[in-house]
PDB file of N, CA and C in Angstrom:
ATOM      1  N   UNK A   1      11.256   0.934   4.580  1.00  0.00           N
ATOM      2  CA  UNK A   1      10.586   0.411   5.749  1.00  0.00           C
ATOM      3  C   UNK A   1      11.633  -0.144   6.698  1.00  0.00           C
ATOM      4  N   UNK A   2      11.232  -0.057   8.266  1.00  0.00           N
ATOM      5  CA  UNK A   2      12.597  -0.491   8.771  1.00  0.00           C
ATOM      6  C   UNK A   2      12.032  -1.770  10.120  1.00  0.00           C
ATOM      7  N   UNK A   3      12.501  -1.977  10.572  1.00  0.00           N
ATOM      8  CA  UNK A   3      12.078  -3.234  11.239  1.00  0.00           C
ATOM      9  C   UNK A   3      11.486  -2.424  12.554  1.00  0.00           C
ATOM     10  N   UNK A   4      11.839  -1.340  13.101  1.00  0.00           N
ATOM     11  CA  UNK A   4      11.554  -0.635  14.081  1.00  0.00           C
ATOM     12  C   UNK A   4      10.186  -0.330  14.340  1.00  0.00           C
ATOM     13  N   UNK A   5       9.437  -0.189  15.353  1.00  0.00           N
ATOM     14  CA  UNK A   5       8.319  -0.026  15.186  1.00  0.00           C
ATOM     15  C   UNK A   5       7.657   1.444  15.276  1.00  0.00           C
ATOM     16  N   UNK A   6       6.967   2.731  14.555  1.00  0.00           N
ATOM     17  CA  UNK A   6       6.943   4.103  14.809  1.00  0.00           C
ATOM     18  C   UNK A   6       5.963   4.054  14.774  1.00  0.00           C
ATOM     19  N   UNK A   7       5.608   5.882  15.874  1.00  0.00           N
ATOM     20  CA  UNK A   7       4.590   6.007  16.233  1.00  0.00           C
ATOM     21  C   UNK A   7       3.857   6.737  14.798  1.00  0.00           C
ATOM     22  N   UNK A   8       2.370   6.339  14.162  1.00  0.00           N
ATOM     23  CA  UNK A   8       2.323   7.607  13.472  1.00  0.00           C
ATOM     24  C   UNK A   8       1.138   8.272  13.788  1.00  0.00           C
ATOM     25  N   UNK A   9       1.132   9.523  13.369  1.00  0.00           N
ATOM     26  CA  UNK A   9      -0.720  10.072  13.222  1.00  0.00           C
ATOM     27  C   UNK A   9      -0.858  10.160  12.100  1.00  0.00           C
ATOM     28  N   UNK A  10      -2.167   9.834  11.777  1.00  0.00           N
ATOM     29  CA  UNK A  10      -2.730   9.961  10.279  1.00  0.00           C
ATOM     30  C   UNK A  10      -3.798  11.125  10.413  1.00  0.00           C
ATOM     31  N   UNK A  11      -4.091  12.162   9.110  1.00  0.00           N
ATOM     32  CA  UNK A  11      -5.447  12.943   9.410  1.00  0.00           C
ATOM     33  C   UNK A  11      -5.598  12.287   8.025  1.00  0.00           C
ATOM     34  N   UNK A  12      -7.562  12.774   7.615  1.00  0.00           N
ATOM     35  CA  UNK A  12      -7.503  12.538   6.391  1.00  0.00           C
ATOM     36  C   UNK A  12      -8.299  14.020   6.004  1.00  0.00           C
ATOM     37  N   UNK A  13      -8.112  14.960   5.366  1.00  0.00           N
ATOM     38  CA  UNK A  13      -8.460  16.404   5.223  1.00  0.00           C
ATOM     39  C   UNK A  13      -9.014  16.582   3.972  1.00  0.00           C
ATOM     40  N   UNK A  14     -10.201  17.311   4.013  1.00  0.00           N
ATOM     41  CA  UNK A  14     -10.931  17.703   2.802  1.00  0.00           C
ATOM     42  C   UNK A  14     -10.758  19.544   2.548  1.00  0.00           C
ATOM     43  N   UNK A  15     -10.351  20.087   1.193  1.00  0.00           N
ATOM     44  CA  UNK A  15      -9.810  20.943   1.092  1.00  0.00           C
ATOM     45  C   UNK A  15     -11.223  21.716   0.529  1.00  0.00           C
ATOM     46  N   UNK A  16     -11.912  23.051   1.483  1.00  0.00           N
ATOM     47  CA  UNK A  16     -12.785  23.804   1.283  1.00  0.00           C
ATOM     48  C   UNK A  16     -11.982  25.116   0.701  1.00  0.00           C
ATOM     49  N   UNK A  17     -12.772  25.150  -1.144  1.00  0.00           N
ATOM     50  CA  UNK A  17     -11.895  25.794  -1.836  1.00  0.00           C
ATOM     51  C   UNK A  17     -12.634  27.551  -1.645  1.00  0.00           C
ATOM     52  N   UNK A  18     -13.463  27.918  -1.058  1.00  0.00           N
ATOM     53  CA  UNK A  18     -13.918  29.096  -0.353  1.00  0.00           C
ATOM     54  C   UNK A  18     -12.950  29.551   0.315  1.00  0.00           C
ATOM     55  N   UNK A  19     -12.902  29.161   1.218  1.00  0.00           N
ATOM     56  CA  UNK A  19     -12.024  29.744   2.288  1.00  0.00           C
ATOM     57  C   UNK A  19     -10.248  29.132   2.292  1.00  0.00           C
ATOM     58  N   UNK A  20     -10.046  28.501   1.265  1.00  0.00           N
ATOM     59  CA  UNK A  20      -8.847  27.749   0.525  1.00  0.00           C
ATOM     60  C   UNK A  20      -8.222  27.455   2.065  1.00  0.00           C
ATOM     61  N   UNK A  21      -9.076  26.418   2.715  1.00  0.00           N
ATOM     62  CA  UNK A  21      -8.417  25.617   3.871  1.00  0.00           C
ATOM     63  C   UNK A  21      -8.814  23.983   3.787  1.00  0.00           C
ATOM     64  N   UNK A  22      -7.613  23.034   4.782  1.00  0.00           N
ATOM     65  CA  UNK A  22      -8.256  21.991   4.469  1.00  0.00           C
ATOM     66  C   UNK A  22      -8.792  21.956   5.808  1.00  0.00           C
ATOM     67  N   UNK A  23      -9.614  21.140   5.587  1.00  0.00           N
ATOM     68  CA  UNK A  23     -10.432  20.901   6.673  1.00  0.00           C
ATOM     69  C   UNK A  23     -10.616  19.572   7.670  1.00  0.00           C
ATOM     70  N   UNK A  24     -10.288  19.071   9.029  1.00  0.00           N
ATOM     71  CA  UNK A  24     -10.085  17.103   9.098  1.00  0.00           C
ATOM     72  C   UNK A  24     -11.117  16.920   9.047  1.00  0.00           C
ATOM     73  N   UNK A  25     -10.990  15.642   8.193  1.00  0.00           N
ATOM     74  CA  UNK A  25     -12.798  14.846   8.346  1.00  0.00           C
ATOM     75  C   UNK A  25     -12.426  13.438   9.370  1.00  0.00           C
ATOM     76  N   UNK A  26     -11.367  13.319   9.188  1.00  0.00           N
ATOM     77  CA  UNK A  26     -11.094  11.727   9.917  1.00  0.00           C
ATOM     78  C   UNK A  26      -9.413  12.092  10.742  1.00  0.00           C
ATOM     79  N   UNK A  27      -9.136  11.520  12.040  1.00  0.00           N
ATOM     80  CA  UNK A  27      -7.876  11.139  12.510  1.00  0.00           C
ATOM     81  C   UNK A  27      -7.250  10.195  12.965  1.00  0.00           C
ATOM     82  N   UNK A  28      -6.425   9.777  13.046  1.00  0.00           N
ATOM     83  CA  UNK A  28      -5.815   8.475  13.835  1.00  0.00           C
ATOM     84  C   UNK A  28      -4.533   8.331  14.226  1.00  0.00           C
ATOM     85  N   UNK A  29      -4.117   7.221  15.247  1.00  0.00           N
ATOM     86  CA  UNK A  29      -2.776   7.121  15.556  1.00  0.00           C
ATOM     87  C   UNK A  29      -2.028   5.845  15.365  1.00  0.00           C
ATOM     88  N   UNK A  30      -0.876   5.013  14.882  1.00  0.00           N
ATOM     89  CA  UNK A  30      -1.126   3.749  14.975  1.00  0.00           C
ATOM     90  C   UNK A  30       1.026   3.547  15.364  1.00  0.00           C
ATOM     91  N   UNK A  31       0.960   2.420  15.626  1.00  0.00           N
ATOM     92  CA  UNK A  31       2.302   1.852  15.503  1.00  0.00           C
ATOM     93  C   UNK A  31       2.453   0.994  14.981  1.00  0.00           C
ATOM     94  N   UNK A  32       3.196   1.381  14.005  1.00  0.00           N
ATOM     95  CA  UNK A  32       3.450   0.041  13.250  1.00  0.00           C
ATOM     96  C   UNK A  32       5.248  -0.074  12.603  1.00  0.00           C
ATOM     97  N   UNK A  33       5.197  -1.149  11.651  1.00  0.00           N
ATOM     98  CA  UNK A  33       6.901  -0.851  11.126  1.00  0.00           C
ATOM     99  C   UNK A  33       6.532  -0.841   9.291  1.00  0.00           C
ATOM    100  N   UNK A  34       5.627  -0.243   9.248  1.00  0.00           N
ATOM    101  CA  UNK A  34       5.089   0.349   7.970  1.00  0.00           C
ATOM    102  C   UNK A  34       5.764   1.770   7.532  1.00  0.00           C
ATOM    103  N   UNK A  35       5.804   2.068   6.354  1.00  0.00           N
ATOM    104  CA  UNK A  35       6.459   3.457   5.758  1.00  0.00           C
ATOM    105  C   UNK A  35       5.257   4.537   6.268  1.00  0.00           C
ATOM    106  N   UNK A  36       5.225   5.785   6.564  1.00  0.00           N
ATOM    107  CA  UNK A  36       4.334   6.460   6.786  1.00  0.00           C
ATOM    108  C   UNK A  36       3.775   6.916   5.213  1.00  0.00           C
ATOM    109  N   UNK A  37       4.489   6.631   4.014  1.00  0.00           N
ATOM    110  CA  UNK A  37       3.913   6.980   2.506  1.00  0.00           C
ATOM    111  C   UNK A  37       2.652   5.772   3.076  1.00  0.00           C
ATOM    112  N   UNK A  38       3.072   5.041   3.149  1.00  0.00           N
ATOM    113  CA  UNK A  38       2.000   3.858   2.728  1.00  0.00           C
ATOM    114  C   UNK A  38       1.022   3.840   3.648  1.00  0.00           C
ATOM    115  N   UNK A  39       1.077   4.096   4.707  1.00  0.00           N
ATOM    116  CA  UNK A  39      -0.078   4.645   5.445  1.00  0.00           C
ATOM    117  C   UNK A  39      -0.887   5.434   5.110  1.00  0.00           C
ATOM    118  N   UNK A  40      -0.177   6.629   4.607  1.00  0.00           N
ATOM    119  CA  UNK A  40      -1.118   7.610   4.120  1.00  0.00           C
ATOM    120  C   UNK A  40      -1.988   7.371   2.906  1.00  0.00           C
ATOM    121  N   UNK A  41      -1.445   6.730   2.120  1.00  0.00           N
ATOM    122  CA  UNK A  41      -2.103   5.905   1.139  1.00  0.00           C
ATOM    123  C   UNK A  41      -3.292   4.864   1.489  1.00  0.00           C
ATOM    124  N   UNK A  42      -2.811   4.126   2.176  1.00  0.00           N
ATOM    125  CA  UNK A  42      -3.800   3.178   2.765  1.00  0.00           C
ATOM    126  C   UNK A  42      -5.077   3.938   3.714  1.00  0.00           C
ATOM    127  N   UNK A  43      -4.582   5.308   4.447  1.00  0.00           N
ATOM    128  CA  UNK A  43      -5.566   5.802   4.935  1.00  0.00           C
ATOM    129  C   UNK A  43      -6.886   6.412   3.862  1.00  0.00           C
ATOM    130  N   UNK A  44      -6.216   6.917   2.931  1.00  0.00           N
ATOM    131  CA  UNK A  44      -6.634   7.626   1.693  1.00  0.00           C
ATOM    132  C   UNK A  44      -7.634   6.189   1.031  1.00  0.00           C
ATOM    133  N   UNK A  45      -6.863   5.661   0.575  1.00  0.00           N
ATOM    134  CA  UNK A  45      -7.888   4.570  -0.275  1.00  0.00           C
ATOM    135  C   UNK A  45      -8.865   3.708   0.899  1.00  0.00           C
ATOM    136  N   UNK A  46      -9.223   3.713   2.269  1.00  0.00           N
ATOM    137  CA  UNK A  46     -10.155   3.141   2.613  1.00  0.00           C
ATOM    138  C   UNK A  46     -10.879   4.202   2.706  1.00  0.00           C
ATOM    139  N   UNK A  47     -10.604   5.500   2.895  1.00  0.00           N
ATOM    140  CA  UNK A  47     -11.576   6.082   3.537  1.00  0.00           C
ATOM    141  C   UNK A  47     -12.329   6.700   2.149  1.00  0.00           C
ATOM    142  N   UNK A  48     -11.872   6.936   1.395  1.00  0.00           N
ATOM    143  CA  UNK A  48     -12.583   6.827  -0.157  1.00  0.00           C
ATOM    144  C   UNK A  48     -13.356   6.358  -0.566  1.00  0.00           C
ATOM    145  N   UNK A  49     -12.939   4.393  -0.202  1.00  0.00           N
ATOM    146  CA  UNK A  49     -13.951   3.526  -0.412  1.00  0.00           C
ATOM    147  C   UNK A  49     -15.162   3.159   0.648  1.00  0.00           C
ATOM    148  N   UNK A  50     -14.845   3.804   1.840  1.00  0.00           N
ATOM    149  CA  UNK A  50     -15.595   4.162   2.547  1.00  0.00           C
ATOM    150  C   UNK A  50     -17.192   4.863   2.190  1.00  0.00           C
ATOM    151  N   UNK A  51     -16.340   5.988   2.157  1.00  0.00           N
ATOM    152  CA  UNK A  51     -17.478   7.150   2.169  1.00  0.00           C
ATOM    153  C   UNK A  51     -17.102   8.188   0.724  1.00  0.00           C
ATOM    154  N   UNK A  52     -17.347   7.430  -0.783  1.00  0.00           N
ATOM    155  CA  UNK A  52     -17.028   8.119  -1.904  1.00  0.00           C
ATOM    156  C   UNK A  52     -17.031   9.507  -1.348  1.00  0.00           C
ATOM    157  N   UNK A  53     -16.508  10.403  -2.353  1.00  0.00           N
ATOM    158  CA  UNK A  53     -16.173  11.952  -2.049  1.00  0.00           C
ATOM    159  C   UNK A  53     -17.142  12.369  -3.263  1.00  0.00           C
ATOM    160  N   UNK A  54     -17.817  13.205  -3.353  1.00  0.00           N
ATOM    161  CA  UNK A  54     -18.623  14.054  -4.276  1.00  0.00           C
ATOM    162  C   UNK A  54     -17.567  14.205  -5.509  1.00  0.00           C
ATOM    163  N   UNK A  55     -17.804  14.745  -6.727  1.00  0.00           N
ATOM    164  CA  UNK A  55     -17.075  14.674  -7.761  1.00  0.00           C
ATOM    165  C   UNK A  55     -16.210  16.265  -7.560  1.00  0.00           C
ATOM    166  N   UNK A  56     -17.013  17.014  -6.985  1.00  0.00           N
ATOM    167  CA  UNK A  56     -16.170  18.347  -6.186  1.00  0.00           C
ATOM    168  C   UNK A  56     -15.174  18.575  -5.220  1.00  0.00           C
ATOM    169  N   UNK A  57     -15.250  17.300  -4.521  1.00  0.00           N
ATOM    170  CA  UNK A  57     -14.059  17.188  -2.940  1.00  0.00           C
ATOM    171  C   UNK A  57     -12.847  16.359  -3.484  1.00  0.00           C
ATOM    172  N   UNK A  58     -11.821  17.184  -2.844  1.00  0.00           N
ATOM    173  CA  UNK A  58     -10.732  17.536  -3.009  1.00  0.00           C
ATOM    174  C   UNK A  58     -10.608  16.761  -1.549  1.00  0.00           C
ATOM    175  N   UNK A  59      -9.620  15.165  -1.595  1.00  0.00           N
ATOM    176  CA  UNK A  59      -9.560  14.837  -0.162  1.00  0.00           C
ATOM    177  C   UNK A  59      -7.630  14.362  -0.025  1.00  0.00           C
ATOM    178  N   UNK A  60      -7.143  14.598   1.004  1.00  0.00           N
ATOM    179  CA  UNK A  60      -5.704  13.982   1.339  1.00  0.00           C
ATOM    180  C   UNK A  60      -5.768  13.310   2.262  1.00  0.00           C
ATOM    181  N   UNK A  61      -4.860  12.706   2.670  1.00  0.00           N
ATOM    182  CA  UNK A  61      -4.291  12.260   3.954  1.00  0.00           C
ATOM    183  C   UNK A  61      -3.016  12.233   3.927  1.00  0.00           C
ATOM    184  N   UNK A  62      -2.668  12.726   5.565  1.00  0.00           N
ATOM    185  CA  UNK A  62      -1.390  13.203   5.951  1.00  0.00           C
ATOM    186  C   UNK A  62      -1.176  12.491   6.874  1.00  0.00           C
ATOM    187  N   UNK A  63       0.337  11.870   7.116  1.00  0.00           N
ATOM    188  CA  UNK A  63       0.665  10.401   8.017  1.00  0.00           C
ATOM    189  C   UNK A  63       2.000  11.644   8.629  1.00  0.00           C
ATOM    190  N   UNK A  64       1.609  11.700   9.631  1.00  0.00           N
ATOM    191  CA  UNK A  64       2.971  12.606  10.393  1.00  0.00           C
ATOM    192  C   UNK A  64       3.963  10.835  11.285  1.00  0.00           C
ATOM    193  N   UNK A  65       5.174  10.951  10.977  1.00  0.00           N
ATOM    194  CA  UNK A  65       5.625  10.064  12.215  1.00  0.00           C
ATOM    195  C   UNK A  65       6.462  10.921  13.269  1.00  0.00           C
ATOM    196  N   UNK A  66       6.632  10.229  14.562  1.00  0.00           N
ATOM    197  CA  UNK A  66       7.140  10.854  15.278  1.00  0.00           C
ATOM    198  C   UNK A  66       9.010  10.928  14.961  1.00  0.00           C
ATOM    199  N   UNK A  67       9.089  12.559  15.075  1.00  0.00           N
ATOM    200  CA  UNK A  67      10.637  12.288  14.714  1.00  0.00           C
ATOM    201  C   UNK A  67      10.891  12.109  13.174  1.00  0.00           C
ATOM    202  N   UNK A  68       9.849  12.768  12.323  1.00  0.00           N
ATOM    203  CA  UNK A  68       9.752  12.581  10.886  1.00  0.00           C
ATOM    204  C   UNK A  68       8.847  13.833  10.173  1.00  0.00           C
ATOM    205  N   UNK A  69       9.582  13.940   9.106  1.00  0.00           N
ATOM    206  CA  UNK A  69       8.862  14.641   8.204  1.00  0.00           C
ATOM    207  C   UNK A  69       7.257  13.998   7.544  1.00  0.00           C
ATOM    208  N   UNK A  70       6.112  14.726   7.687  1.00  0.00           N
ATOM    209  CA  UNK A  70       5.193  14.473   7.142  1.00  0.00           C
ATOM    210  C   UNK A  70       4.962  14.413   6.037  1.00  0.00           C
ATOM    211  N   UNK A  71       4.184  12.895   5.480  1.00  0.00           N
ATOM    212  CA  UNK A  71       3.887  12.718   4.613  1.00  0.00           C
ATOM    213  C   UNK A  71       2.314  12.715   3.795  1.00  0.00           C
ATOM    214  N   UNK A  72       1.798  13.003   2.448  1.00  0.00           N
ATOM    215  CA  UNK A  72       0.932  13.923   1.895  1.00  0.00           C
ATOM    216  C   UNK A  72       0.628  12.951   0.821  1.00  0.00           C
ATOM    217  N   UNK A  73      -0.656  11.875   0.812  1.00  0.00           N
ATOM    218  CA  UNK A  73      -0.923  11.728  -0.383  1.00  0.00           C
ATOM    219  C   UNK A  73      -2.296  11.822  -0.552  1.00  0.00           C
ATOM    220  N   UNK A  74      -2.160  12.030  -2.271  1.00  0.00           N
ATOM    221  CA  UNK A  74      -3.572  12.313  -2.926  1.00  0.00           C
ATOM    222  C   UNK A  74      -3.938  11.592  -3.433  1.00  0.00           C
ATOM    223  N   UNK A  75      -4.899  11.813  -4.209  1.00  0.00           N
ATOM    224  CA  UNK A  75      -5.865  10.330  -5.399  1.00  0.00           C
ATOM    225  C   UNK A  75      -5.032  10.321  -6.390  1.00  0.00           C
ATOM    226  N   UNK A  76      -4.505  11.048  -6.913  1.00  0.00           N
ATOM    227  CA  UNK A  76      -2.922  10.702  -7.983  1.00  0.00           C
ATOM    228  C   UNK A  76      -2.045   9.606  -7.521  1.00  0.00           C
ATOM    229  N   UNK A  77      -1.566   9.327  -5.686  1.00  0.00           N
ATOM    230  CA  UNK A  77      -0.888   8.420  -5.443  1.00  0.00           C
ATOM    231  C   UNK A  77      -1.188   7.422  -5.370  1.00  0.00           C
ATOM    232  N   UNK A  78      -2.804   6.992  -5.761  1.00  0.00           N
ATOM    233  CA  UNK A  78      -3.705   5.654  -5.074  1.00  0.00           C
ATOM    234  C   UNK A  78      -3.158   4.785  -6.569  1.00  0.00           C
ATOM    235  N   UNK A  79      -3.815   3.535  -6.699  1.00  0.00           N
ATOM    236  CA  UNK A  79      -3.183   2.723  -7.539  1.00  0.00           C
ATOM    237  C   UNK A  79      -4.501   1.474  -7.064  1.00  0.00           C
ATOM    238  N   UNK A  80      -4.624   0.682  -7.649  1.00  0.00           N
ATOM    239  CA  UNK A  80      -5.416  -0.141  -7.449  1.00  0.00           C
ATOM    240  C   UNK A  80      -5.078  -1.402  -6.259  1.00  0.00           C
ATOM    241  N   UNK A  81      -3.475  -1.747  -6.515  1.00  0.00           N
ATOM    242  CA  UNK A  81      -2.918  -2.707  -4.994  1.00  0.00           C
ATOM    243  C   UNK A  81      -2.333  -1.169  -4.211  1.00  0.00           C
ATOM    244  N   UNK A  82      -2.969  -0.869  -3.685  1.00  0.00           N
ATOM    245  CA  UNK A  82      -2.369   0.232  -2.972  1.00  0.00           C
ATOM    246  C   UNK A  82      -1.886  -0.400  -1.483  1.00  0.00           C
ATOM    247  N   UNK A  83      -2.688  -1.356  -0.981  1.00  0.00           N
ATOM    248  CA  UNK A  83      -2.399  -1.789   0.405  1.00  0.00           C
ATOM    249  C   UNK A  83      -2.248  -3.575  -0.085  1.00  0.00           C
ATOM    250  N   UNK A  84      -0.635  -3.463   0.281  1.00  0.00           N
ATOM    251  CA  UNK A  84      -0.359  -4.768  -0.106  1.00  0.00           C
ATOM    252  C   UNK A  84       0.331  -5.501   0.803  1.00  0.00           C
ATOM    253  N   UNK A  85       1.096  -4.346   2.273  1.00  0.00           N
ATOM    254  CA  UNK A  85       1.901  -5.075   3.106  1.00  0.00           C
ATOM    255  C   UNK A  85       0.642  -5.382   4.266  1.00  0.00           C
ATOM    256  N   UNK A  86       0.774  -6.501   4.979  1.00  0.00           N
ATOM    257  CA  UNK A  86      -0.026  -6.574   5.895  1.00  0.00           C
ATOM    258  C   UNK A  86       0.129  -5.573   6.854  1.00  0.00           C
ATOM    259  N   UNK A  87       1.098  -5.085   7.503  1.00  0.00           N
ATOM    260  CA  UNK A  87       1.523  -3.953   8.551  1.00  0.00           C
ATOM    261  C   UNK A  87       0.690  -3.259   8.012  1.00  0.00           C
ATOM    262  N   UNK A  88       0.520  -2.656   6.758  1.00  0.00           N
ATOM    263  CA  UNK A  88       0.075  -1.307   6.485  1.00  0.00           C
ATOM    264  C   UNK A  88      -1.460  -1.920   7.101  1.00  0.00           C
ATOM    265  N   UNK A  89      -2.236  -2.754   6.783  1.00  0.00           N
ATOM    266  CA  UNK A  89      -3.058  -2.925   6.660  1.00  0.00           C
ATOM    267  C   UNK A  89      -4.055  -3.174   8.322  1.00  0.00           C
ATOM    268  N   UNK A  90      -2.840  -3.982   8.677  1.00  0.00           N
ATOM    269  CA  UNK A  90      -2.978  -4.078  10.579  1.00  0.00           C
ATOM    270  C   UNK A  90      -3.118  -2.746  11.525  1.00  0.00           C
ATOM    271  N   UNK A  91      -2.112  -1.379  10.588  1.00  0.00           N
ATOM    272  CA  UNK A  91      -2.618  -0.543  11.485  1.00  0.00           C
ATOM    273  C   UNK A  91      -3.425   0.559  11.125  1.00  0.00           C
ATOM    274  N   UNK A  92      -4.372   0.037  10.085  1.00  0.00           N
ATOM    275  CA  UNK A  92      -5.321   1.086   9.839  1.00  0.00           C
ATOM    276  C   UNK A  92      -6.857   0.768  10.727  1.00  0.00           C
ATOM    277  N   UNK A  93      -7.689   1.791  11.506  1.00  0.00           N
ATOM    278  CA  UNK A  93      -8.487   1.626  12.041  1.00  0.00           C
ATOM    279  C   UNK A  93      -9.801  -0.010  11.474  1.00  0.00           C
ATOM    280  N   UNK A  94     -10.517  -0.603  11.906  1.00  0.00           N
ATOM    281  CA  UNK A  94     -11.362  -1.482  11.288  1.00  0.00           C
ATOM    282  C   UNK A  94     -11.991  -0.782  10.033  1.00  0.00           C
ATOM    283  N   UNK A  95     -12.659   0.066  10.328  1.00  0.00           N
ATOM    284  CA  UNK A  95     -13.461   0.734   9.740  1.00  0.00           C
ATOM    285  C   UNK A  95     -13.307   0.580   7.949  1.00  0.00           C
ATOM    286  N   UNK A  96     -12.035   1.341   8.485  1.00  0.00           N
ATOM    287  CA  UNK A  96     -11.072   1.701   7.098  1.00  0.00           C
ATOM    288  C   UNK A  96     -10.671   0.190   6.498  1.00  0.00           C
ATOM    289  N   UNK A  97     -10.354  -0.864   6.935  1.00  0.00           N
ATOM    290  CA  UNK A  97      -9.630  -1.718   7.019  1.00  0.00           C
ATOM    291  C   UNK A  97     -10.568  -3.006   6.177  1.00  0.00           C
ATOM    292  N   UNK A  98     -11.997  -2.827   6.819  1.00  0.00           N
ATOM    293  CA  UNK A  98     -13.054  -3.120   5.986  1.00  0.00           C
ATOM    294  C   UNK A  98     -13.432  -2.984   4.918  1.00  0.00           C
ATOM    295  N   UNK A  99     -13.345  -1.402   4.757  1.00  0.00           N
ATOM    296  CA  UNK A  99     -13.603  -0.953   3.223  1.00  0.00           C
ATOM    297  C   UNK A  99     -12.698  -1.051   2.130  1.00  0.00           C
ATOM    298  N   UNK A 100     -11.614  -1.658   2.389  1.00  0.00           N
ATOM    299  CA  UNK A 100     -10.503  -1.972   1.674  1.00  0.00           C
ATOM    300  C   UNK A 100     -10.507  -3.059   0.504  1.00  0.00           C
ATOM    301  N   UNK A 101     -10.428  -3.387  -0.454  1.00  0.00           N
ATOM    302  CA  UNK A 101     -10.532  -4.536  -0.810  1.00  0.00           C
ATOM    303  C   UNK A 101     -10.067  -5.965  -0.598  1.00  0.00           C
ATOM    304  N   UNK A 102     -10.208  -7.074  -0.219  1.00  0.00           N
ATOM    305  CA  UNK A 102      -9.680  -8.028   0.350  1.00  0.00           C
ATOM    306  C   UNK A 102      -8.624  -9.126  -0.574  1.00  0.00           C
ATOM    307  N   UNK A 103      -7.036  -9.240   0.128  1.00  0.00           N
ATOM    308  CA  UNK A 103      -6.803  -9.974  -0.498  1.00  0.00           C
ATOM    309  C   UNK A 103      -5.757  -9.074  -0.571  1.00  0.00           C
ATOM    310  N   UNK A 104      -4.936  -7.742  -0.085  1.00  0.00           N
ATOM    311  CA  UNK A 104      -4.245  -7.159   0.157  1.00  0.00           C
ATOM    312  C   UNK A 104      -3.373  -7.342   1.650  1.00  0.00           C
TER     313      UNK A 104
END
């Protein structure tokens, strides 16, 4: 993490195994001086706890920063303190930010 502040986009994509594409269900943009791993993570675990996924959906989220290689996590990377820095937590939409557990 660096003290600098970057731009990122987040998608969060559900993978339709028919037509073996993913598909966006959710997007966003934020600045923060957060890692873009941990964003993507943090995007991933609210929007989960959001709106559970069927026991069939297959969901990611992808944190692009500007001037950076994109980053890709799945429900393998989630963890129970998944969102522990406040940054991460400041620049995820309300929504998401809500459904989060409190105390992170």
């Amino acid at each position: 993490m660096t003290c600098e502040d970057t731009r990122i986009t987040w998608e969060i994509e559900l993978y339709e195994p028919f037509s073996r594409v993913w598909i966006c269900k959710g997007y966003g943009r934020a600045t923060t001086t957060a890692a873009p791993a941990d964003i993507a993570r943090a995007v991933l675990a609210g929007y989960v706890a959001a709106s559970p996924p069927r026991a069939t959906e297959t969901l990611r989220a992808v944190a692009r920063p500007d001037g950076g290689p994109a980053v890709t996590a799945t429900a393998a990377d989630l963890a129970p303190d998944t969102v522990t820095d406040p940054a991460v937590r400041q620049a995820l939409p309300l929504y998401l930010r809500d459904a989060l557990p409190a105390g992170g």
